[in-house]
C-alpha atoms as a PDB file:
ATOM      1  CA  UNK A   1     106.228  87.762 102.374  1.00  0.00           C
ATOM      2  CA  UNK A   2     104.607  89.382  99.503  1.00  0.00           C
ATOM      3  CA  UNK A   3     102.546  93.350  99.763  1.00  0.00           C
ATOM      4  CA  UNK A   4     100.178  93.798  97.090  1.00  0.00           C
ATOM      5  CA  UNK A   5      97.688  96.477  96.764  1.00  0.00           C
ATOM      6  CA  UNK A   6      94.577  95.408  94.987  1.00  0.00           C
ATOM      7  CA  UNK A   7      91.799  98.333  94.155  1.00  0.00           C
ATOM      8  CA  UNK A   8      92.632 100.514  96.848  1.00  0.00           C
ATOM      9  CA  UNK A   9      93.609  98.299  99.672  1.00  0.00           C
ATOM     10  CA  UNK A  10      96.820  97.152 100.742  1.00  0.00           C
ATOM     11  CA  UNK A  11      97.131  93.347 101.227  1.00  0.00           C
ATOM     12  CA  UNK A  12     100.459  91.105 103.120  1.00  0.00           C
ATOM     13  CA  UNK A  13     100.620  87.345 102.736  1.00  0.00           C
ATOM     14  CA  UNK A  14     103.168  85.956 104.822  1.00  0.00           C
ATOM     15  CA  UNK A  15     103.875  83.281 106.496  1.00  0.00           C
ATOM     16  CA  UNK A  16     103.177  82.714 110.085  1.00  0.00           C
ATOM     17  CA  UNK A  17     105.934  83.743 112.555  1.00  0.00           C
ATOM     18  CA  UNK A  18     104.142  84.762 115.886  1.00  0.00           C
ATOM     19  CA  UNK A  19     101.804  82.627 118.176  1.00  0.00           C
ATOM     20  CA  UNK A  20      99.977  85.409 117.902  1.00  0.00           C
ATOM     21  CA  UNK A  21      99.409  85.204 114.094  1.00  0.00           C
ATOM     22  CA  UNK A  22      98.634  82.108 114.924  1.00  0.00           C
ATOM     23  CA  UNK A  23      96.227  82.214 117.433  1.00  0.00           C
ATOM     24  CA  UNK A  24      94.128  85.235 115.040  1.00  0.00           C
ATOM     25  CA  UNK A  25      94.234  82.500 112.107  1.00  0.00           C
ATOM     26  CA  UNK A  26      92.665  79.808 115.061  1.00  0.00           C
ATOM     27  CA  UNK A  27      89.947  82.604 115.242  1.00  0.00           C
ATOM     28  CA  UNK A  28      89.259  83.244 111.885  1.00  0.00           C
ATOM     29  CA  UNK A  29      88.786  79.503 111.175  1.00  0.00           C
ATOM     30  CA  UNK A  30      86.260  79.555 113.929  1.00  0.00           C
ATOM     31  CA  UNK A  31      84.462  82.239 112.288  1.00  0.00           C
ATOM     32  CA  UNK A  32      83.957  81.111 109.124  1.00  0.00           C
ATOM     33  CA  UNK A  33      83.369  77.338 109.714  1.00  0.00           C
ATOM     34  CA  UNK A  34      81.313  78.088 113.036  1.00  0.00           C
ATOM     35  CA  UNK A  35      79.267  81.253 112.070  1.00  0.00           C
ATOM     36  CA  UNK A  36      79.273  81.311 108.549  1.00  0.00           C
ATOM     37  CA  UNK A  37      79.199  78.056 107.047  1.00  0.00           C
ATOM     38  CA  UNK A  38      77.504  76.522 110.482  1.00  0.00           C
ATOM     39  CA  UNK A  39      80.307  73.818 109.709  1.00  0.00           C
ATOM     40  CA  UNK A  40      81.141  73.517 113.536  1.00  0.00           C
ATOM     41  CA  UNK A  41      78.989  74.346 116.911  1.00  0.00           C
ATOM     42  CA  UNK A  42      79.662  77.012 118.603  1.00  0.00           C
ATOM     43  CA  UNK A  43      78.882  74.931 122.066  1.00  0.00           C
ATOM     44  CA  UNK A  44      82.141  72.616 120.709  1.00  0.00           C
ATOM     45  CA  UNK A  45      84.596  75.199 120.696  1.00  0.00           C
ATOM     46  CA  UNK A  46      84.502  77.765 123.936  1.00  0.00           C
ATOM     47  CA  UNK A  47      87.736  79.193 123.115  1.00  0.00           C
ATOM     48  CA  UNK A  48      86.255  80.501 119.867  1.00  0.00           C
ATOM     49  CA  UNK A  49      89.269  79.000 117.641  1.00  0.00           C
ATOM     50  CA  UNK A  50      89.249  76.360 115.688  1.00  0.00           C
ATOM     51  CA  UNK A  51      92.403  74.554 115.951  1.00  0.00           C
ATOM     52  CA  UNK A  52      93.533  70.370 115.985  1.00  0.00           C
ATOM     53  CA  UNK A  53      96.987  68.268 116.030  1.00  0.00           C
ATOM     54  CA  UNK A  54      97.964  69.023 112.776  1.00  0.00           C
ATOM     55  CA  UNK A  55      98.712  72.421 113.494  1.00  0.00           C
ATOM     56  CA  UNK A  56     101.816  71.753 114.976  1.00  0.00           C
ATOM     57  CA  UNK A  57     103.357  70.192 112.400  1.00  0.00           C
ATOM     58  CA  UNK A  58     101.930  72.748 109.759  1.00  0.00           C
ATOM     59  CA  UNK A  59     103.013  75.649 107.892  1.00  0.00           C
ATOM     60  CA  UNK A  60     100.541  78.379 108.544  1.00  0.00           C
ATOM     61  CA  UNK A  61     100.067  81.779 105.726  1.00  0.00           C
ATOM     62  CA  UNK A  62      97.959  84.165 106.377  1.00  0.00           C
ATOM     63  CA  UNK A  63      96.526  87.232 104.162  1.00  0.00           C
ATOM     64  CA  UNK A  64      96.114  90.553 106.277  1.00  0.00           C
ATOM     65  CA  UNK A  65      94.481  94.102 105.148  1.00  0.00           C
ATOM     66  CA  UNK A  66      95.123  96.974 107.434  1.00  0.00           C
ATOM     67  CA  UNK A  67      92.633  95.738 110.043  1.00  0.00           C
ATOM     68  CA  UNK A  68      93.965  92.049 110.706  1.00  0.00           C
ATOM     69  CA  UNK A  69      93.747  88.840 109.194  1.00  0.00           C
ATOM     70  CA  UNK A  70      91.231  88.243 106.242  1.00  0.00           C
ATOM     71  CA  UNK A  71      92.344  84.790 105.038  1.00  0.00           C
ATOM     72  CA  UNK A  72      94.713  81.882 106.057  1.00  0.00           C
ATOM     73  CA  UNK A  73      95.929  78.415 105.253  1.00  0.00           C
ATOM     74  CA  UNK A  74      97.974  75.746 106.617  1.00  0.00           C
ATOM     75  CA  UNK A  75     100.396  73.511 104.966  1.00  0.00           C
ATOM     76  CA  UNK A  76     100.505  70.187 106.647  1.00  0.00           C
ATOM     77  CA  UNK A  77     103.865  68.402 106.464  1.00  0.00           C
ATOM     78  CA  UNK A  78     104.912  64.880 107.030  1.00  0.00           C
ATOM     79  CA  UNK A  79     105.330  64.035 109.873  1.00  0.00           C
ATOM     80  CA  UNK A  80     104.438  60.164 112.253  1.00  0.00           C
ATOM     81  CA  UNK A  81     100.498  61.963 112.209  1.00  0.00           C
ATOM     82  CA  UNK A  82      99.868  61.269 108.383  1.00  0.00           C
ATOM     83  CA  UNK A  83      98.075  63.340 106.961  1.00  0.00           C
ATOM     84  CA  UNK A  84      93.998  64.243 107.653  1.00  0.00           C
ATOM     85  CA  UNK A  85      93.162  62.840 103.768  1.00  0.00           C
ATOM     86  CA  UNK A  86      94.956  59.489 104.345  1.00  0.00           C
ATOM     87  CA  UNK A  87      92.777  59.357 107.867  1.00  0.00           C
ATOM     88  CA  UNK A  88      89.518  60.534 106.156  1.00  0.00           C
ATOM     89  CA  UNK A  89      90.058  58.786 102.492  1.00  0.00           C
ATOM     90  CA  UNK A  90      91.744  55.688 103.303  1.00  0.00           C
ATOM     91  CA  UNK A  91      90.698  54.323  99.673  1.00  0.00           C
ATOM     92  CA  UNK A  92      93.089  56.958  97.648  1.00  0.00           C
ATOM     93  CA  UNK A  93      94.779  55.973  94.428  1.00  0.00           C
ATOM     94  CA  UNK A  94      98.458  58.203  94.620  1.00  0.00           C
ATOM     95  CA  UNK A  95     100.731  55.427  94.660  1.00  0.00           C
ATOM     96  CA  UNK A  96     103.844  57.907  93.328  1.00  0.00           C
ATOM     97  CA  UNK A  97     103.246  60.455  95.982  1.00  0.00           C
ATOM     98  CA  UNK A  98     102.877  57.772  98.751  1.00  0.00           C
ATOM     99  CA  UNK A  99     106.011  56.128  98.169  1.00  0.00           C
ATOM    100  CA  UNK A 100     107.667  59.234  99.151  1.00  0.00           C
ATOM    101  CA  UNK A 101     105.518  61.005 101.469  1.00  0.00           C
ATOM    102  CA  UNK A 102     108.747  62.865 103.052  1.00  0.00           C
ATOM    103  CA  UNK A 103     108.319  64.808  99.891  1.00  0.00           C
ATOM    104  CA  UNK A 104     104.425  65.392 100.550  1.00  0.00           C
ATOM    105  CA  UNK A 105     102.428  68.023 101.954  1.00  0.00           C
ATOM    106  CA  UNK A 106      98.731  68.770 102.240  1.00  0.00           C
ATOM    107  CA  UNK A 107      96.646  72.041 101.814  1.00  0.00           C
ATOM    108  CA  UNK A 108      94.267  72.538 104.476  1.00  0.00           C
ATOM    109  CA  UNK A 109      91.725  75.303 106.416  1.00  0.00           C
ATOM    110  CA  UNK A 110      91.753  77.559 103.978  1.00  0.00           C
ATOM    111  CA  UNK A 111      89.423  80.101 104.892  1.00  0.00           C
ATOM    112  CA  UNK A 112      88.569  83.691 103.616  1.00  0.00           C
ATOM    113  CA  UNK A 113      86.514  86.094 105.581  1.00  0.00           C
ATOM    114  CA  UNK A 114      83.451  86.711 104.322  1.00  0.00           C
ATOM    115  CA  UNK A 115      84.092  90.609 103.734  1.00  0.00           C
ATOM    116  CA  UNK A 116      85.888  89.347 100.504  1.00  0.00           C
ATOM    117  CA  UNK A 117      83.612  87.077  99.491  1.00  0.00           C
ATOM    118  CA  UNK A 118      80.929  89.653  97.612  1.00  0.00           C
ATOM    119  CA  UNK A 119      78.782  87.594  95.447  1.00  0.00           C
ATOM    120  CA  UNK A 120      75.803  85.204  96.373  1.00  0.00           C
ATOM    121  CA  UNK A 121      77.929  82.236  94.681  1.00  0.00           C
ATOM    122  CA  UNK A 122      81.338  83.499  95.423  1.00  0.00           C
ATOM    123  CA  UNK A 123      81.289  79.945  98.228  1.00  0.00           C
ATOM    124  CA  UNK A 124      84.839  80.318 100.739  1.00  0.00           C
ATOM    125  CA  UNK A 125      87.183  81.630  98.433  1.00  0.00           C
ATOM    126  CA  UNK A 126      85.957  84.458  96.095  1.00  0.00           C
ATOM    127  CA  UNK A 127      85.504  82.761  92.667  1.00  0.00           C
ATOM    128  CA  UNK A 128      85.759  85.537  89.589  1.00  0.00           C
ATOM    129  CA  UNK A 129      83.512  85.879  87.076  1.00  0.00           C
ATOM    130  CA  UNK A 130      86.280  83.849  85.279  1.00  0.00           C
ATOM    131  CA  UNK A 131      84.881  81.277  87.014  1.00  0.00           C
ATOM    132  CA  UNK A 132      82.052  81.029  85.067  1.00  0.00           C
ATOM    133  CA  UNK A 133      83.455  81.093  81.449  1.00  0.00           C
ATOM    134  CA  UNK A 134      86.273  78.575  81.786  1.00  0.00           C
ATOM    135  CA  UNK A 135      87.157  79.117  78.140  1.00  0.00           C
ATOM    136  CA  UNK A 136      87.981  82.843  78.704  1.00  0.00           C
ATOM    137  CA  UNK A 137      91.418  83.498  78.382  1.00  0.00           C
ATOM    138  CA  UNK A 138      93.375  84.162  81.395  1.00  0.00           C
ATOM    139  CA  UNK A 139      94.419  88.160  81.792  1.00  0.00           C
ATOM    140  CA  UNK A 140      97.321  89.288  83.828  1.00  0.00           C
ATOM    141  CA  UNK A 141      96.471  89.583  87.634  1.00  0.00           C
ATOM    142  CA  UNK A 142      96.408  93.030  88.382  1.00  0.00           C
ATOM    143  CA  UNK A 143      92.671  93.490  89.577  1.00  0.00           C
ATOM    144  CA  UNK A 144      90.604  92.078  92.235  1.00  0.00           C
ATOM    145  CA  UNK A 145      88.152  89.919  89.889  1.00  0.00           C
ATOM    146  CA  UNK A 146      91.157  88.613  88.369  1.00  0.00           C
ATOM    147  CA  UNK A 147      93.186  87.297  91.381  1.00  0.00           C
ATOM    148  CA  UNK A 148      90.713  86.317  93.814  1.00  0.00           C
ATOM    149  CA  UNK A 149      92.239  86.432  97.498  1.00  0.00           C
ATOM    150  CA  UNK A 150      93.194  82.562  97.641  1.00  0.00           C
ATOM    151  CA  UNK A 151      96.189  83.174  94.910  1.00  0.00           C
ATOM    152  CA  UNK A 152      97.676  85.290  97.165  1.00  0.00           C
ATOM    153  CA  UNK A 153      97.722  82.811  99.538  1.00  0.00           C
ATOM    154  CA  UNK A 154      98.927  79.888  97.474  1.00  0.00           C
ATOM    155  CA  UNK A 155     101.772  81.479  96.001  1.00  0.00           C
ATOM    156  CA  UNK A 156     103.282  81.741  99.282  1.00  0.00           C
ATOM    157  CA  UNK A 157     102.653  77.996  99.765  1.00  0.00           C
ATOM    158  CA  UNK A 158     104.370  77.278  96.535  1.00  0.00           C
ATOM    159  CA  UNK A 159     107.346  79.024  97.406  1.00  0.00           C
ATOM    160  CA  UNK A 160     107.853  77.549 100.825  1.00  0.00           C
ATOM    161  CA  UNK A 161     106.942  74.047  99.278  1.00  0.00           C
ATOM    162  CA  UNK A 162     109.967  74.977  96.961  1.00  0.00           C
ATOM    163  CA  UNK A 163     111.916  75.909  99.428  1.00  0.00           C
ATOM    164  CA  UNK A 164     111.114  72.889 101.676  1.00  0.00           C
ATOM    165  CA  UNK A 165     111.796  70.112  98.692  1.00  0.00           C
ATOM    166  CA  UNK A 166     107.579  69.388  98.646  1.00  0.00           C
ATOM    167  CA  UNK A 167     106.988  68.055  95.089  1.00  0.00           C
ATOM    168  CA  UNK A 168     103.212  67.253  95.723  1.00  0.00           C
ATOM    169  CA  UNK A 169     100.173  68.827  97.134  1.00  0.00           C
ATOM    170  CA  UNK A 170      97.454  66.861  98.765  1.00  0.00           C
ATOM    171  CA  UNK A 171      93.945  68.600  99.202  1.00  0.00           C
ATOM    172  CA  UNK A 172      90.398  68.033 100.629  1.00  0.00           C
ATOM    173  CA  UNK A 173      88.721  70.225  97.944  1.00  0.00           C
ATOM    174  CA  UNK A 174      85.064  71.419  97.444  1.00  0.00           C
ATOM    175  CA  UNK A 175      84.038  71.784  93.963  1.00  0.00           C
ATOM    176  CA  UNK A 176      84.649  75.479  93.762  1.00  0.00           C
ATOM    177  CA  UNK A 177      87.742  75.854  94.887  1.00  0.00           C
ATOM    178  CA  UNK A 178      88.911  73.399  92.389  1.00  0.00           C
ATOM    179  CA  UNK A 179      86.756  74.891  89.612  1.00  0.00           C
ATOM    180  CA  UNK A 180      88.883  78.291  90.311  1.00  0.00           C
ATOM    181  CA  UNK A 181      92.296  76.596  90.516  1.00  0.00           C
ATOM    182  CA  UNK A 182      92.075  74.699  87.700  1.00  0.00           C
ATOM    183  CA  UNK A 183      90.569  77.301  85.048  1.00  0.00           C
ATOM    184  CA  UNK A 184      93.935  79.167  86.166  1.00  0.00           C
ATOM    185  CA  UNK A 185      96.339  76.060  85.603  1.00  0.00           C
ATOM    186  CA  UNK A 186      96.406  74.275  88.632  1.00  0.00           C
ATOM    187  CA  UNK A 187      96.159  70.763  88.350  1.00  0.00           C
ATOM    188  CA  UNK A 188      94.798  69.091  90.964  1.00  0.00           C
ATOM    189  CA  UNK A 189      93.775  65.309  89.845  1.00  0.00           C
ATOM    190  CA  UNK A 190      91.057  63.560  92.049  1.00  0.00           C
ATOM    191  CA  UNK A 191      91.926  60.261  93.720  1.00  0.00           C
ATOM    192  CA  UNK A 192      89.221  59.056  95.321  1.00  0.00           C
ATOM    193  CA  UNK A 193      85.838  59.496  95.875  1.00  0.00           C
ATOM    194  CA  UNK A 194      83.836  62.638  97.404  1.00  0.00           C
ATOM    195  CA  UNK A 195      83.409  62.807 101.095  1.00  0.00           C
ATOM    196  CA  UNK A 196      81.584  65.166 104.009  1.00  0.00           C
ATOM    197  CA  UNK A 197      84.309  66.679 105.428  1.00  0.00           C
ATOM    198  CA  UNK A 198      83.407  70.276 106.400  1.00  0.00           C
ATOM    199  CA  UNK A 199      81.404  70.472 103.706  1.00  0.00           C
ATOM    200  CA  UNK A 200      81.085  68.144 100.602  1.00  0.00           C
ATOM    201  CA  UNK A 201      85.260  67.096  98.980  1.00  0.00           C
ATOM    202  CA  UNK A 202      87.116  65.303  96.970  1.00  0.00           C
ATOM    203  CA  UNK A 203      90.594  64.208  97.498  1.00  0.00           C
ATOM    204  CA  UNK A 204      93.158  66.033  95.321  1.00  0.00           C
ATOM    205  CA  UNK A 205      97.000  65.457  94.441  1.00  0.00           C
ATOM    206  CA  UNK A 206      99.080  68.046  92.155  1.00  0.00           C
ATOM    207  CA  UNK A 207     102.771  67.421  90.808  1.00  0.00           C
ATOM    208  CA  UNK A 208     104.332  71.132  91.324  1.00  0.00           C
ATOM    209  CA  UNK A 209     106.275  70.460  88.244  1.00  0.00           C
ATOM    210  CA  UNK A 210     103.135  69.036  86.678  1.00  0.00           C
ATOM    211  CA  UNK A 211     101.579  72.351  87.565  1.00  0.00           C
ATOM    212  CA  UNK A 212     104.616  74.752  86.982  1.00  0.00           C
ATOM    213  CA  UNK A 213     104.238  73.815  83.457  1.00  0.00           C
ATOM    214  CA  UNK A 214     100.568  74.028  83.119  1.00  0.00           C
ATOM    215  CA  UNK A 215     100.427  77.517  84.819  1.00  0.00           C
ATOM    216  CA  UNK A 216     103.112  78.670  82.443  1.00  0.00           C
ATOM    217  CA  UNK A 217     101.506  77.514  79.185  1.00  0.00           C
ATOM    218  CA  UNK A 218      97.712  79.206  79.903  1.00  0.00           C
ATOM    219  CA  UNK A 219      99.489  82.598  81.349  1.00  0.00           C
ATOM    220  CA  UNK A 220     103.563  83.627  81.285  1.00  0.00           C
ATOM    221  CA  UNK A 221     102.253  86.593  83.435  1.00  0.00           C
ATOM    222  CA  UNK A 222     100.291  84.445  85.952  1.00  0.00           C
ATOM    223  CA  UNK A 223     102.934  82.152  86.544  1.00  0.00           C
ATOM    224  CA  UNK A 224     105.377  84.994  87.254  1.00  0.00           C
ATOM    225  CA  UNK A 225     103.076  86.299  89.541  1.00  0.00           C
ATOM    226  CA  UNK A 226     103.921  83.249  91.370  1.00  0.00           C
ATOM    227  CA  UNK A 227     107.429  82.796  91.557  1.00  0.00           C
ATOM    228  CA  UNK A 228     108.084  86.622  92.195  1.00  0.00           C
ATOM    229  CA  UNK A 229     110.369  87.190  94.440  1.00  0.00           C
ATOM    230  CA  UNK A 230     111.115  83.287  94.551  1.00  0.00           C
ATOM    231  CA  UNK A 231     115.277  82.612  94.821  1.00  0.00           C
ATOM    232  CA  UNK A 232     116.424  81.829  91.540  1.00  0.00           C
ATOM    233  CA  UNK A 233     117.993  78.035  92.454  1.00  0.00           C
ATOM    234  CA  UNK A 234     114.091  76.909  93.018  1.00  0.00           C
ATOM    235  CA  UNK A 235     112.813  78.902  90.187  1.00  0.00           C
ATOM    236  CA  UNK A 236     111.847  76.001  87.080  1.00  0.00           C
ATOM    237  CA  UNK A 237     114.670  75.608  84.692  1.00  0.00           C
ATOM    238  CA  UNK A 238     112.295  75.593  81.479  1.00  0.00           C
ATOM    239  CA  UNK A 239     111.064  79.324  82.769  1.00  0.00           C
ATOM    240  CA  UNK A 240     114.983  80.370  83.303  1.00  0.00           C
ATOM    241  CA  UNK A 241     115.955  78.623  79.578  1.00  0.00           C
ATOM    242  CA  UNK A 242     113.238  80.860  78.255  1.00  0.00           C
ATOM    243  CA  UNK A 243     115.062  84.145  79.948  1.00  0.00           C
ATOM    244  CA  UNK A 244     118.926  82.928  77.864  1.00  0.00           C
END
């Protein structure tokens, strides 16, 4: 669990550990695929919640301000279901990753509530103006238009992943979501071709170690941002040589 406090508002990201966290990160799926992103019909889902079989063999994070949640995010581990992008993509090119799927997880639902999405193009997650000039150099991440909310979110996946021996990502991305990650150091590689699949995506793998070292060489401070308060035995052994 991690407590920032970004402008003047105090933020948590933890990981789920209540069925009733869980049933509030159902409902905030619901809300922004159903109502606003028209993703889903509101006539399909009575419970208001927005919920399917891979949520029980997922690791759910949520981001919370002093009012509730205001993002989450599932990690989907291996388990006899597959995963959703082998189902939906069945033409994907990740031969190393599938050979050892055990060792495989896949990023999925992440959702941000639309109170901290503020500009016209900001799309699910909050893109900075960063965003926009991918050359710009990448600043430590103490303000809000520096670390947009879905950071916050993915750290705690990386440390879990860590934690759980997961040395690659899957992802269903959209085109902005990658566009953010990847001007920050996250390399997600495409492998295979776009699809409609609440929305318009690509299927995504990352290497953590692959990405480890690309965070590290655009931003020291970024990448610390992500293994704070990480135990030391999964923190990357070229970051700890650097410390000798």
């Amino acid at each position: 669990m991690h407590m920032e406090t970004i402008g003047s508002t105090h933020f948590t990201f933890k990981i789920v550990d209540s069925q009733e966290l869980l049933e509030e990160s159902f409902r905030l799926r619901y809300q922004v695929y159903c109502h606003e992103c028209n993703f889903i019909h509101e006539a399909d889902y009575p419970q208001r919640r927005e919920s399917d079989e891979y949520d029980k063999v997922s690791l759910h994070v949520v981001a919370m301000d002093p009012y509730g949640i205001i993002g989450a995010a599932r990690l989907i581990l291996y388990s006899p279901l597959g995963f959703p992008l082998e189902k939906h993509c069945p033409d994907i090119t990740a031969d190393d990753a599938l050979l050892q799927k055990e060792h495989a997880a896949e990023i999925s639902r992440l959702v941000i509530s639309k109170n901290y999405r503020r500009r016209k193009d900001d799309g699910l997650y909050y893109g900075p103006h960063i965003i926009d000039r991918p050359d710009q150099k990448i600043t430590h991440p103490g303000g809000r238009r520096e670390r947009p909310m879905a950071f916050g979110i993915y750290r705690e996946m990386y440390q879990e992943s860590k934690r759980k021996g997961i040395t690659h990502w899957y992802a269903l991305m959209e085109e902005k979501l990658w566009r953010l990650l990847h001007v920050h150091g996250f390399t997600f590689k495409p492998i295979g071709e776009a699809i409609d699949y609440y929305g318009p995506v690509v299927p995504y793998l990352a290497k953590i170690d692959e990405l480890e070292r690309e965070l590290f060489k655009r931003s020291v401070s970024f990448f610390e941002y992500f293994i704070d308060g990480l135990e030391q035995t999964y923190v990357p052994p070229f970051y700890l040589a650097t410390k000798q």
